[in-house]
Every structure is written in C-alpha cells, then in structure tokens.
N, C-alpha and C. Protein backbone atom coordinates (compact mmCIF):
# COMPACT_ATOMS: atom_id res chain seq x y z
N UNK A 1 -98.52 -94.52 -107.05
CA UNK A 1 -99.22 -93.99 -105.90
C UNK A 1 -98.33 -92.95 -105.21
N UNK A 2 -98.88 -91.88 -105.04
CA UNK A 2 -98.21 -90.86 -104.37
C UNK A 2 -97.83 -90.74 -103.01
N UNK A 3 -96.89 -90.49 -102.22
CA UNK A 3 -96.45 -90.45 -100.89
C UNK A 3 -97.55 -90.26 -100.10
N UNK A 4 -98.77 -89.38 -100.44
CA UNK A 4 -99.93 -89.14 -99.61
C UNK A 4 -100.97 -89.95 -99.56
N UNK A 5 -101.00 -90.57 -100.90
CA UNK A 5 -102.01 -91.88 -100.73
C UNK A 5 -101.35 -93.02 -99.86
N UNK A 6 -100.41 -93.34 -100.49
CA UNK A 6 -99.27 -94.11 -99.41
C UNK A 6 -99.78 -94.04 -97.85
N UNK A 7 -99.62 -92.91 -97.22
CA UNK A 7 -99.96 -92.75 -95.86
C UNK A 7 -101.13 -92.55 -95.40
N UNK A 8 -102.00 -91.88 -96.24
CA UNK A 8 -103.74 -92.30 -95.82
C UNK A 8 -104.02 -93.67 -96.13
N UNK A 9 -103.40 -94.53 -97.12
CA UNK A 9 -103.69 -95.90 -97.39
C UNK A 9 -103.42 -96.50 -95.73
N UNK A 10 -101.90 -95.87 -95.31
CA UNK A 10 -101.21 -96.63 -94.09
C UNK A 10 -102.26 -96.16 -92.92
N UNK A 11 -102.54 -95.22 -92.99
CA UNK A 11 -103.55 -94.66 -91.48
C UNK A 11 -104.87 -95.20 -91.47
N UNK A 12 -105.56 -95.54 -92.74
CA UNK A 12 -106.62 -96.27 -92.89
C UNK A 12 -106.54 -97.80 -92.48
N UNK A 13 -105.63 -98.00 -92.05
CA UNK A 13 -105.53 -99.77 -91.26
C UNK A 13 -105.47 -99.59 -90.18
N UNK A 14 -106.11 -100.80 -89.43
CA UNK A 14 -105.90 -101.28 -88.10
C UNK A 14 -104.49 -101.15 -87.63
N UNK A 15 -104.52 -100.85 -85.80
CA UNK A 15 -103.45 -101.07 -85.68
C UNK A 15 -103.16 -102.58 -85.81
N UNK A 16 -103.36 -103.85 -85.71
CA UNK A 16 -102.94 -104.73 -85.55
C UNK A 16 -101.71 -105.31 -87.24
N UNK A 17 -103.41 -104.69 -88.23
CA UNK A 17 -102.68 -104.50 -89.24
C UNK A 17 -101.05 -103.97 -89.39
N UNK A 18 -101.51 -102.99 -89.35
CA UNK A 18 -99.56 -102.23 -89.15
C UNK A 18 -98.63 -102.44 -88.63
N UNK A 19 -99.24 -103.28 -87.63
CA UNK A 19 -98.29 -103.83 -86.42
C UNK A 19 -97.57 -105.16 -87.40
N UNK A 20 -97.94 -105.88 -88.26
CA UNK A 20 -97.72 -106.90 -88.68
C UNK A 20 -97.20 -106.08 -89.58
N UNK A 21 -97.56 -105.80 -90.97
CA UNK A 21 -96.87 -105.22 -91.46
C UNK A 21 -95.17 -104.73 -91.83
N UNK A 22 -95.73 -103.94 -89.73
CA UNK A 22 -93.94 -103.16 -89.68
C UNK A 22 -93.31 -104.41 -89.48
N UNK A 23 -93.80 -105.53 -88.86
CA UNK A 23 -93.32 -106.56 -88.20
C UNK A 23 -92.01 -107.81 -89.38
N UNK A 24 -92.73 -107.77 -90.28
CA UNK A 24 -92.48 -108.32 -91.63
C UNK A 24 -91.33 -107.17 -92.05
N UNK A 25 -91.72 -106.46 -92.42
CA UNK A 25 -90.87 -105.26 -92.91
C UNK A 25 -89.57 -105.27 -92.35
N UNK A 26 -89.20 -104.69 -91.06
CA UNK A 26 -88.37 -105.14 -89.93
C UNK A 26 -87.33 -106.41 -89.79
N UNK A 27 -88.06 -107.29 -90.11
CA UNK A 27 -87.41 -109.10 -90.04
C UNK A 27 -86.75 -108.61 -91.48
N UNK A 28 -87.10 -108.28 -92.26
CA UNK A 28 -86.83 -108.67 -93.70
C UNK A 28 -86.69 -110.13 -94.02
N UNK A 29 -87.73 -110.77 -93.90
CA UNK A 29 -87.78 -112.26 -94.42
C UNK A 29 -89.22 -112.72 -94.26
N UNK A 30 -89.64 -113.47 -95.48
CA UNK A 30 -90.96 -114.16 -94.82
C UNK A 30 -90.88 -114.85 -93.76
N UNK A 31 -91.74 -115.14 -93.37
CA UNK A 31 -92.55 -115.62 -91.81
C UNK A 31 -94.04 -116.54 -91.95
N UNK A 32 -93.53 -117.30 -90.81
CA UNK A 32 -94.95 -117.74 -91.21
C UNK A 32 -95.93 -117.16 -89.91
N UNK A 33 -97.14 -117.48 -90.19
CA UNK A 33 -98.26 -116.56 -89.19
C UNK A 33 -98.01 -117.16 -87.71
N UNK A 34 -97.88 -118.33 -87.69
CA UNK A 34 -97.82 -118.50 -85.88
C UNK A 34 -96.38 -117.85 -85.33
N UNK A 35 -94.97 -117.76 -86.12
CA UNK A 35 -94.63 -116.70 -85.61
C UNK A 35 -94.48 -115.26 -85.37
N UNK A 36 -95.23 -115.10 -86.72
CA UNK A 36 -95.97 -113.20 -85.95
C UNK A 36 -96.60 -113.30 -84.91
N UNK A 37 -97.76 -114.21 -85.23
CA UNK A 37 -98.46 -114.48 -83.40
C UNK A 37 -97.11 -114.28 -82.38
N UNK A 38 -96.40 -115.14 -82.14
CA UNK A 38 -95.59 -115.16 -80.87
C UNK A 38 -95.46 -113.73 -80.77
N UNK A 39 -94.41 -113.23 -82.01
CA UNK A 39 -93.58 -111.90 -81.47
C UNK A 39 -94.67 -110.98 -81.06
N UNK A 40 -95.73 -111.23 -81.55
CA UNK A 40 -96.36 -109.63 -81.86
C UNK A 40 -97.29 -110.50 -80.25
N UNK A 41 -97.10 -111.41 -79.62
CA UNK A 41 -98.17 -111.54 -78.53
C UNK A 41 -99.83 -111.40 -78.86
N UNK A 42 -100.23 -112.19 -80.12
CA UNK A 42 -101.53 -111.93 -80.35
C UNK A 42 -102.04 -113.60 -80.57
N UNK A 43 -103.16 -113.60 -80.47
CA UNK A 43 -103.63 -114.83 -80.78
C UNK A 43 -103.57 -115.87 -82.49
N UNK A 44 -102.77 -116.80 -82.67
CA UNK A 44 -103.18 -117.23 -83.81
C UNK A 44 -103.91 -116.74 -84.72
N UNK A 45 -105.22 -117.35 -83.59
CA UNK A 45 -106.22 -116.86 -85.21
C UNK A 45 -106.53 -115.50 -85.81
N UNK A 46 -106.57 -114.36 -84.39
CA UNK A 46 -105.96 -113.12 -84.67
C UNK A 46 -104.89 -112.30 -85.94
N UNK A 47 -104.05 -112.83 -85.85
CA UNK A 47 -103.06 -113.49 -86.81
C UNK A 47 -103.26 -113.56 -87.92
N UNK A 48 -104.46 -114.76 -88.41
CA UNK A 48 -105.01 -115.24 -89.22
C UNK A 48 -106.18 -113.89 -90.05
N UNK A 49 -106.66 -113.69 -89.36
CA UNK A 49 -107.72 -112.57 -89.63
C UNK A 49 -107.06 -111.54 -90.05
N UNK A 50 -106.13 -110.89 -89.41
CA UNK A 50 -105.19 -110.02 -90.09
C UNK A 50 -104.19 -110.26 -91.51
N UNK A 51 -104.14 -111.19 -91.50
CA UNK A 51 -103.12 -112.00 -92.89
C UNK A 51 -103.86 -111.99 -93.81
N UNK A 52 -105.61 -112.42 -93.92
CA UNK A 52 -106.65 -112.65 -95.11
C UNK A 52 -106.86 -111.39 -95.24
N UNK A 53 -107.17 -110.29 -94.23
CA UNK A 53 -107.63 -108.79 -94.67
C UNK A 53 -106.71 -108.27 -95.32
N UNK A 54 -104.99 -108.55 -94.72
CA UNK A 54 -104.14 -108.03 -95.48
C UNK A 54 -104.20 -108.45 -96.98
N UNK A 55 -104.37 -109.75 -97.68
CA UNK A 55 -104.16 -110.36 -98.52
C UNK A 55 -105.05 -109.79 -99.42
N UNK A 56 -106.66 -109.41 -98.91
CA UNK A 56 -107.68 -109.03 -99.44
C UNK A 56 -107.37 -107.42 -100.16
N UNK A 57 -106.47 -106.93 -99.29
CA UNK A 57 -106.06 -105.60 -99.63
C UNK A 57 -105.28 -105.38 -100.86
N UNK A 58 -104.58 -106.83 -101.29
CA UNK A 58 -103.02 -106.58 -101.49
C UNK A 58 -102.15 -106.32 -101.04
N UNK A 59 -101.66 -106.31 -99.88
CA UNK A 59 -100.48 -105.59 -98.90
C UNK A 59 -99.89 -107.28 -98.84
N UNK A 60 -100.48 -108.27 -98.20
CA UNK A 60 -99.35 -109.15 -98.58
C UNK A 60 -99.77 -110.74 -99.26
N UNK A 61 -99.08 -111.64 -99.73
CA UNK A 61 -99.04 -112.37 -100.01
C UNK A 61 -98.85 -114.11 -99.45
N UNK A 62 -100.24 -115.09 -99.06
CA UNK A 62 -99.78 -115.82 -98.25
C UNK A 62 -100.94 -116.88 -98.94
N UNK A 63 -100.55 -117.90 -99.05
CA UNK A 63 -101.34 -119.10 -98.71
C UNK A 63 -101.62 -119.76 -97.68
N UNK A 64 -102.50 -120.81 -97.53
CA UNK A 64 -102.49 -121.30 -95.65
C UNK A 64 -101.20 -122.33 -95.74
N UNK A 65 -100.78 -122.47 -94.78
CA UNK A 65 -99.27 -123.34 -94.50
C UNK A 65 -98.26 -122.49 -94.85
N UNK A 66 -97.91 -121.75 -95.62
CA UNK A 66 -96.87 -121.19 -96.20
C UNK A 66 -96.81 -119.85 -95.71
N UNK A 67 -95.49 -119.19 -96.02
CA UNK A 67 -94.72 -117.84 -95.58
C UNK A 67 -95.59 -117.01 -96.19
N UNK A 68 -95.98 -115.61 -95.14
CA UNK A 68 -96.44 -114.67 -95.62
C UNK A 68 -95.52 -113.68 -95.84
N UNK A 69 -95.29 -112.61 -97.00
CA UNK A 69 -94.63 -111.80 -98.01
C UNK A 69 -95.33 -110.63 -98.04
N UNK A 70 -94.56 -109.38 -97.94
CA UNK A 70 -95.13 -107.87 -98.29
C UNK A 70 -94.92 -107.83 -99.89
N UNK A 71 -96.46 -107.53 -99.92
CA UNK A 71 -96.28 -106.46 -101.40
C UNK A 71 -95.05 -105.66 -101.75
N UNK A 72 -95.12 -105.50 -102.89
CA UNK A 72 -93.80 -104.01 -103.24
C UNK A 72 -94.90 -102.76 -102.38
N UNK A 73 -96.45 -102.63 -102.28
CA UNK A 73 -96.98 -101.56 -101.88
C UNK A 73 -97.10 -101.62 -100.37
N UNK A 74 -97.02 -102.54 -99.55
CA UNK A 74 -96.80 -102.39 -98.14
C UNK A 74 -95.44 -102.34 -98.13
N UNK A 75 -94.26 -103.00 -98.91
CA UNK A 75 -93.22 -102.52 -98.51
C UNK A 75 -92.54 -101.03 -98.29
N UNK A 76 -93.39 -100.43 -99.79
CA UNK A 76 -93.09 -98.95 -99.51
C UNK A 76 -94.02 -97.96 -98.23
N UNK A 77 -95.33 -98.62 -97.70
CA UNK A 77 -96.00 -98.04 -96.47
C UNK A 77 -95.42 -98.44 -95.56
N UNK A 78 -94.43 -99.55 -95.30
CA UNK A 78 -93.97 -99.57 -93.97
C UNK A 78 -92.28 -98.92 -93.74
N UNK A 79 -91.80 -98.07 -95.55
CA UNK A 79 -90.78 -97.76 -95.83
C UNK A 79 -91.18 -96.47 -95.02
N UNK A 80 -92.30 -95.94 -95.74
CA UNK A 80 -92.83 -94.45 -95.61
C UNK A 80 -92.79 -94.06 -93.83
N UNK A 81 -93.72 -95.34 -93.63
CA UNK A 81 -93.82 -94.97 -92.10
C UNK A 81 -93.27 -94.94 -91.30
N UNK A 82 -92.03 -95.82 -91.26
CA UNK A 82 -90.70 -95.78 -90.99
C UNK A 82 -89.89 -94.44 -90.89
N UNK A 83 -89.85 -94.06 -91.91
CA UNK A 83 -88.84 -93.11 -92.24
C UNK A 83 -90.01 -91.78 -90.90
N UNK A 84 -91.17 -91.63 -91.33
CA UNK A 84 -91.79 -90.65 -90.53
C UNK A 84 -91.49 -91.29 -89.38
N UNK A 85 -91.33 -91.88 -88.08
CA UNK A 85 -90.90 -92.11 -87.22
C UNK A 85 -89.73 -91.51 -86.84
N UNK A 86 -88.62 -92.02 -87.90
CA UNK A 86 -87.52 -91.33 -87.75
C UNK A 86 -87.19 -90.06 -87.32
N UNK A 87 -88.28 -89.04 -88.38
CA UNK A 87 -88.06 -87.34 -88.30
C UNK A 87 -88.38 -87.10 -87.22
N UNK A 88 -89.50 -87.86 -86.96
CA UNK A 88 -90.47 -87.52 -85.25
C UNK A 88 -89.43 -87.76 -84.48
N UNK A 89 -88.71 -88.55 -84.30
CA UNK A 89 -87.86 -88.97 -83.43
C UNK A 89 -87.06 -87.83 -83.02
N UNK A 90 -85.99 -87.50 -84.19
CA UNK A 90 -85.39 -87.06 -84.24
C UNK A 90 -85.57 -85.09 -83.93
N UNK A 91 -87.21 -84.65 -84.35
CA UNK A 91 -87.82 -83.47 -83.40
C UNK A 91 -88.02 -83.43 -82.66
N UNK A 92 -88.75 -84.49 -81.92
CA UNK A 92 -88.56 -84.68 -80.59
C UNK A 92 -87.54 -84.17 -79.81
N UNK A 93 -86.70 -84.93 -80.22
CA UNK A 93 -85.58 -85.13 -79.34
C UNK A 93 -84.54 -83.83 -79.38
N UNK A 94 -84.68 -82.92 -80.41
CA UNK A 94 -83.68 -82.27 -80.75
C UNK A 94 -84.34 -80.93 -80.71
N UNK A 95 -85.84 -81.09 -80.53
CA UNK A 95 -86.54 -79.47 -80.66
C UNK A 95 -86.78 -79.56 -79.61
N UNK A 96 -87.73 -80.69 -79.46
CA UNK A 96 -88.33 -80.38 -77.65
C UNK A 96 -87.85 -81.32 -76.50
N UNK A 97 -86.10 -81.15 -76.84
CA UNK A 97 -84.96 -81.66 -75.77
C UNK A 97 -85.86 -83.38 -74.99
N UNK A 98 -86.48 -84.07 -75.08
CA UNK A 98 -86.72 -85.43 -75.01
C UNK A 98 -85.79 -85.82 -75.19
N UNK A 99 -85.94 -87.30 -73.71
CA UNK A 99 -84.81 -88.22 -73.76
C UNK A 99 -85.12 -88.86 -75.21
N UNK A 100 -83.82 -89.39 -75.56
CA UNK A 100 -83.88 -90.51 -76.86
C UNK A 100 -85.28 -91.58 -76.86
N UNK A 101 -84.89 -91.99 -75.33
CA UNK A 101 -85.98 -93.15 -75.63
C UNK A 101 -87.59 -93.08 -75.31
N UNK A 102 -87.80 -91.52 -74.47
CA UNK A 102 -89.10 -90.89 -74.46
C UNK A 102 -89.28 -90.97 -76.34
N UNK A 103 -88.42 -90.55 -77.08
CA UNK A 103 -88.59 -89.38 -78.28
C UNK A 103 -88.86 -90.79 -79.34
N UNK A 104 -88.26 -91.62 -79.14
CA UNK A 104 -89.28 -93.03 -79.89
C UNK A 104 -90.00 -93.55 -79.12
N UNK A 105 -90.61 -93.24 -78.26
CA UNK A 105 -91.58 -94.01 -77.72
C UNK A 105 -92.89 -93.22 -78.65
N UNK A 106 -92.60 -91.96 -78.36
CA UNK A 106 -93.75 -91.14 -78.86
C UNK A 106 -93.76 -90.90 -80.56
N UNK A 107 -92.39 -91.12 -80.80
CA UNK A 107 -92.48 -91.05 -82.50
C UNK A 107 -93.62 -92.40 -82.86
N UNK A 108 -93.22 -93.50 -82.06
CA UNK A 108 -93.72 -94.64 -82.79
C UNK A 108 -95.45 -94.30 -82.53
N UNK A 109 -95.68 -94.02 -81.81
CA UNK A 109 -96.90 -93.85 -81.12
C UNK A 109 -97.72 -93.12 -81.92
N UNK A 110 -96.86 -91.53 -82.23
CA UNK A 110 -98.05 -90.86 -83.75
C UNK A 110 -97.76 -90.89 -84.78
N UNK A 111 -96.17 -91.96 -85.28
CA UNK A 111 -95.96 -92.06 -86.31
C UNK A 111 -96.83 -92.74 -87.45
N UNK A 112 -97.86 -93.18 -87.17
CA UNK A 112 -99.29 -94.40 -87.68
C UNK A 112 -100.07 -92.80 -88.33
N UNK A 113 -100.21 -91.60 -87.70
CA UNK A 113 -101.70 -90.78 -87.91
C UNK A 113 -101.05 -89.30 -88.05
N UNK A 114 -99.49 -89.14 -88.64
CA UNK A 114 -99.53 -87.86 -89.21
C UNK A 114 -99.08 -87.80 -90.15
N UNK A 115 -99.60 -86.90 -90.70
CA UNK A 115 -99.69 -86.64 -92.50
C UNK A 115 -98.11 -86.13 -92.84
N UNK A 116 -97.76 -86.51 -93.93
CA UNK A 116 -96.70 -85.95 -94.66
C UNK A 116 -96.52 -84.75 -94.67
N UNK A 117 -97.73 -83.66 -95.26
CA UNK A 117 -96.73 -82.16 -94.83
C UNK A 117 -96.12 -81.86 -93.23
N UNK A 118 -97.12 -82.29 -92.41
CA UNK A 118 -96.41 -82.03 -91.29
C UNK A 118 -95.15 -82.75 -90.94
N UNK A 119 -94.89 -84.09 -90.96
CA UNK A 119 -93.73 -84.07 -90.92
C UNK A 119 -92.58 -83.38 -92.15
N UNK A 120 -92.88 -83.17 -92.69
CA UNK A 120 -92.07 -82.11 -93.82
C UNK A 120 -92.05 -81.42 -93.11
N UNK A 121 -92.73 -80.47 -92.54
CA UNK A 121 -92.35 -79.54 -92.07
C UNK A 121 -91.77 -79.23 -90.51
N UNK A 122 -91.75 -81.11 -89.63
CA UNK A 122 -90.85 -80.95 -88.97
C UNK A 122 -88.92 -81.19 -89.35
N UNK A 123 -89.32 -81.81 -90.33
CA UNK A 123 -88.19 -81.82 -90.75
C UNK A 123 -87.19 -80.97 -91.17
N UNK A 124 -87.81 -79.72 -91.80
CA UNK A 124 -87.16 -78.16 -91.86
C UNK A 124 -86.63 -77.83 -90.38
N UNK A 125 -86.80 -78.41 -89.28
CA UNK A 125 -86.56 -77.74 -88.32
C UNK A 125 -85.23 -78.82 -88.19
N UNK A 126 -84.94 -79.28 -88.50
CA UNK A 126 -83.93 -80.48 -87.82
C UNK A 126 -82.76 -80.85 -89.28
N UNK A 127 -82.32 -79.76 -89.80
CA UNK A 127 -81.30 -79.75 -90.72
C UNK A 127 -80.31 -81.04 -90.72
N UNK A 128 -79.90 -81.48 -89.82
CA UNK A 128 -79.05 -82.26 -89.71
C UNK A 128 -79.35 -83.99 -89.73
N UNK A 129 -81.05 -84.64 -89.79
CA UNK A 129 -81.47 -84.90 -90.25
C UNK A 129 -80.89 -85.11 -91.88
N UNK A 130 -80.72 -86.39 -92.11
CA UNK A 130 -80.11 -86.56 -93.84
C UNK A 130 -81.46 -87.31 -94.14
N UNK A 131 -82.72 -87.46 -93.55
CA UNK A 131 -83.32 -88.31 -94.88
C UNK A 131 -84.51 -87.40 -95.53
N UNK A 132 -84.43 -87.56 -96.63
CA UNK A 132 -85.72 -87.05 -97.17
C UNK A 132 -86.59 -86.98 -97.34
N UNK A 133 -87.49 -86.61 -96.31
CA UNK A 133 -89.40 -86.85 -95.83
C UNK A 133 -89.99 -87.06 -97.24
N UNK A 134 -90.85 -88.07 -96.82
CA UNK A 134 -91.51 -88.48 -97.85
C UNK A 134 -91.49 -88.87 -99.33
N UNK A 135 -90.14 -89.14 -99.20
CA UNK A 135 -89.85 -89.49 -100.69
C UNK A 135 -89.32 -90.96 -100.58
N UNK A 136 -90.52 -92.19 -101.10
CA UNK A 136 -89.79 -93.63 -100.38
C UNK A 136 -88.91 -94.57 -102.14
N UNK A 137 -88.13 -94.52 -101.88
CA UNK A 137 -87.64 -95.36 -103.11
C UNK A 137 -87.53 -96.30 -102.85
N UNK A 138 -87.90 -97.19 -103.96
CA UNK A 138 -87.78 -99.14 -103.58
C UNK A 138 -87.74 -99.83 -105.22
C-alpha cells in the first residue's frame, strides 16, 4: 500500500478511531479496552464499538477479555501520521514563528486531514528537518 492510500485510508476514520489507534501506537504495548477508555476519557462501551470497527477493518487485533494489538497496517498509519505531525510542527514553528506548543497543538489538530504532497512540500521549506515525509518503514 502506498504512502497515499496509507493516509486517505487514515483520514477516512473517525476521530475516535485514530484517537485509539495513535493511543496504542504511542504506549507501544497491548492494552486492554477499559484502559483506553480511561486514558482516552471515553465511555467503555464507546471503546468497545471502536475496537470491533477497528477489528472489522483490520487495523487491530482483539478478542473480548484480552489485549487489543495494531496491525503491521495501522502501525504504519499511525507511523505515517505521526511523522506528518512532526513536519507540521516543525513549519509551524519555524516558518510561521509559533510558539512550540501553539505549533503542536495545531500540527496535531490537521495532522488527521492533510495529504502527503502538501506536507512534502512543507517540508522543502524546513531543511533542517531530518525526517523523510512520507516514506514510513516498519
């Protein structure tokens, strides 16, 4: 799957979806669903509904009682989306002078709904920047 399906795959989910997702991703460890509930402040069964759609998707892996697990293919959408946060961040902050913590507030915010060339092509602006947009290895 190509970096661009990758991220229309990732923009085509709920936020709650993604939210879990990054959430898993982040920990690096399975989890079980009532503590995503806590961190993420959502309801159980909420939770629950999000874990079967995920599962339905393929993105992750869970039985009832037991630890839920990212795919290798959500691992690389929450690699991808990740990393686009980063660049945003880092234009933000370095093109259009934003405090640090304005400049992730707002990376995280449109990092979910912009496409790969554009961040490519914020990334030309921010040389000093070492990672390489859109290219996720795993």
């Amino acid at each position: 799957m190509s970096d661009e399906q990758i991220t229309e795959e990732f923009l085509n989910l709920g936020d709650k979806d993604k939210s879990v997702i990054i959430y898993i991703y982040e920990i690096n460890k399975n989890i079980k669903p009532g503590d995503i509930a806590k961190r993420l402040q959502l309801p159980h069964s909420t939770i629950n509904s999000v874990i079967k759609r995920l599962v339905s998707k393929k993105l992750v892996n869970w039985k009832e009682y037991a630890y839920v697990e990212l795919t290798t293919q959500a691992n690389k959408m929450a690699a991808h989306h990740l990393k686009h946060h980063i660049i945003i961040h880092h234009y933000f902050e370095h093109e259009l002078d934003l405090s640090n913590q304005d400049a992730h507030e707002e990376g995280l915010r449109i990092a979910g709904v912009i496409s790969c060339p554009t961040v490519i092509r914020m990334k030309a602006k921010i040389p000093d920047c070492e990672l390489s947009p859109c290219k996720v290895y795993m």
